[in-house]
C-alpha atoms as a PDB file:
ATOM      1  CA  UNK A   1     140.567 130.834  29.223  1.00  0.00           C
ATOM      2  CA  UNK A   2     139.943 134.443  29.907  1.00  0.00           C
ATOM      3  CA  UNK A   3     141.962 136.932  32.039  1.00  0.00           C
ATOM      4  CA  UNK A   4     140.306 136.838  35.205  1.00  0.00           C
ATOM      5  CA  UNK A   5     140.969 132.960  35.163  1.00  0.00           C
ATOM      6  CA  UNK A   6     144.550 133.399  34.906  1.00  0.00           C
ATOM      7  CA  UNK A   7     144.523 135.675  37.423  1.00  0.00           C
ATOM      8  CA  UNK A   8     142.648 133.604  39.664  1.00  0.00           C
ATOM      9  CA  UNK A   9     144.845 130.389  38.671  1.00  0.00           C
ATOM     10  CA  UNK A  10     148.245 132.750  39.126  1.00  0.00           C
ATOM     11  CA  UNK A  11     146.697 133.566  42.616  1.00  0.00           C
ATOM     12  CA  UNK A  12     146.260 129.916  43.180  1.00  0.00           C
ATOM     13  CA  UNK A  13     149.517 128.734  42.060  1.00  0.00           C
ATOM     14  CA  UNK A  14     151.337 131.636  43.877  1.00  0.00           C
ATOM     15  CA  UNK A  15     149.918 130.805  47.274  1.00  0.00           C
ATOM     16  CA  UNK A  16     150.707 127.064  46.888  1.00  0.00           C
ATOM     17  CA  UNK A  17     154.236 127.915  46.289  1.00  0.00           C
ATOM     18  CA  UNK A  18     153.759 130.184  49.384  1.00  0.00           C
ATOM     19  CA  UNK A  19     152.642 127.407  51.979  1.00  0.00           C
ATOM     20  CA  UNK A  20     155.436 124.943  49.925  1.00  0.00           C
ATOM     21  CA  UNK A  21     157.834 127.444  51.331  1.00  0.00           C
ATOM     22  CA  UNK A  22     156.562 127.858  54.905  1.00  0.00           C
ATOM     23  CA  UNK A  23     156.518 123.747  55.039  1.00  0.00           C
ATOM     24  CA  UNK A  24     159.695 123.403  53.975  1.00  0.00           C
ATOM     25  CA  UNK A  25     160.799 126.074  56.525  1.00  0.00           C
ATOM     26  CA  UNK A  26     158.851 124.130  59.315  1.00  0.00           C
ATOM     27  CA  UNK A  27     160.130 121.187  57.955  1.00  0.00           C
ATOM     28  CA  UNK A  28     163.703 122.191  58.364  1.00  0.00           C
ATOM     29  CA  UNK A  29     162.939 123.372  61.998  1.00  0.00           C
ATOM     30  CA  UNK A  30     161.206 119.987  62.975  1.00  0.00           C
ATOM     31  CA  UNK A  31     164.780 118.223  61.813  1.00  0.00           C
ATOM     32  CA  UNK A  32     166.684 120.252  64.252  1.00  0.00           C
ATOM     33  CA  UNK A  33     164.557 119.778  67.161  1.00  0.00           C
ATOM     34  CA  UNK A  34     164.546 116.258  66.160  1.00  0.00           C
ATOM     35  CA  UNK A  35     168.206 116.181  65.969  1.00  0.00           C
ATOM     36  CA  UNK A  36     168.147 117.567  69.336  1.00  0.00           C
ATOM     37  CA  UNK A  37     165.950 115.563  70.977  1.00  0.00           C
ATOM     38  CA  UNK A  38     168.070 112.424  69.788  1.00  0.00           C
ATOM     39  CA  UNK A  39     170.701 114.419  71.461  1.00  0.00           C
ATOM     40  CA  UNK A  40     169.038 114.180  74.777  1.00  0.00           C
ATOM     41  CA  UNK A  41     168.079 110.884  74.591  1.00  0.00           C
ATOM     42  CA  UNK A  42     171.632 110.011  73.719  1.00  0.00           C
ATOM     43  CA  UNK A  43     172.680 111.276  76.681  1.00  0.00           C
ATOM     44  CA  UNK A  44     170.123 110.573  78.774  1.00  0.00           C
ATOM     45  CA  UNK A  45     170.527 107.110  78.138  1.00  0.00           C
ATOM     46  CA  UNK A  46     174.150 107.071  79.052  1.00  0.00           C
ATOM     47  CA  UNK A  47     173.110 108.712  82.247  1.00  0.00           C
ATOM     48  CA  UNK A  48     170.598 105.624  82.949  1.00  0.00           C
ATOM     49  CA  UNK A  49     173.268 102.981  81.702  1.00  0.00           C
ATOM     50  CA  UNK A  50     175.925 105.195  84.323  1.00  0.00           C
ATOM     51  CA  UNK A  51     173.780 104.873  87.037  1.00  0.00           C
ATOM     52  CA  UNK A  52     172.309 100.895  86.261  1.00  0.00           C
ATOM     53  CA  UNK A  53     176.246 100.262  86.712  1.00  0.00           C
ATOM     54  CA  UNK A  54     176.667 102.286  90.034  1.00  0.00           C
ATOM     55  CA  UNK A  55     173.456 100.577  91.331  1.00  0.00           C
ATOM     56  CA  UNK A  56     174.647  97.331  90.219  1.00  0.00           C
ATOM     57  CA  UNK A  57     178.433  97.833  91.847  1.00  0.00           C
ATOM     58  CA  UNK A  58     176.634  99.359  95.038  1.00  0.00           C
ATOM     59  CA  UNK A  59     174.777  96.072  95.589  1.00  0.00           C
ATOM     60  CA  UNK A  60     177.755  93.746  94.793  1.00  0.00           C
ATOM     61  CA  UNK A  61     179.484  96.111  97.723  1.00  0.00           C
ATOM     62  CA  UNK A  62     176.212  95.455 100.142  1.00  0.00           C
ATOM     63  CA  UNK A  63     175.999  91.663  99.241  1.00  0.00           C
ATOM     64  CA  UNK A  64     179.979  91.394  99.486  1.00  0.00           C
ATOM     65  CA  UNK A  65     179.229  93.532 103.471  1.00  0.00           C
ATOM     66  CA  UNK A  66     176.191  91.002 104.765  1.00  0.00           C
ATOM     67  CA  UNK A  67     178.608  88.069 103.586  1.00  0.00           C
ATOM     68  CA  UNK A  68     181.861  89.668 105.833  1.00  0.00           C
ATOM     69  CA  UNK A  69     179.150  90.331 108.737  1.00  0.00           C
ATOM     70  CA  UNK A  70     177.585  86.931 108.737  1.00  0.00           C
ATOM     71  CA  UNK A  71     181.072  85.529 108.664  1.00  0.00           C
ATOM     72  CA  UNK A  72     181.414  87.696 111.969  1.00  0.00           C
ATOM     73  CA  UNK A  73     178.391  86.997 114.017  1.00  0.00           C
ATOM     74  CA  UNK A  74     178.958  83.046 113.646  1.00  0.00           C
END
């Protein structure tokens, strides 16, 4: 193997660790907007699970209403 194909195989080596760097460093990014994300959807989905219970309370409190006025109008 002569010098130029060191060279050339240095080169080659040296930009692999190059982009091995710049994936891990996306990598690492991607994790924490993952991590975030979950985040939201955590607490999104308490929002929806708030709300399913209000919806479900305000129709027991409607149903419970047309029963009292039914009992009236007879």
């Amino acid at each position: 193997m002569d010098l130029e194909q060191l060279d050339i195989l240095e080169k080659k080596i040296e930009d692999l660790i190059s982009m091995l760097e710049a994936l891990r460093k996306e990598n690492e990014v991607l994790r924490e907007k993952v991590q975030i994300q979950e985040g939201k959807i955590n607490d999104l989905s308490s929002q929806v699970e708030s709300l399913r219970s209000a919806k479900e309370n305000a129709r027991m409190k409607i149903a419970s209403l047309l029963e009292r006025l039914e009992r009236l109008s007879m």
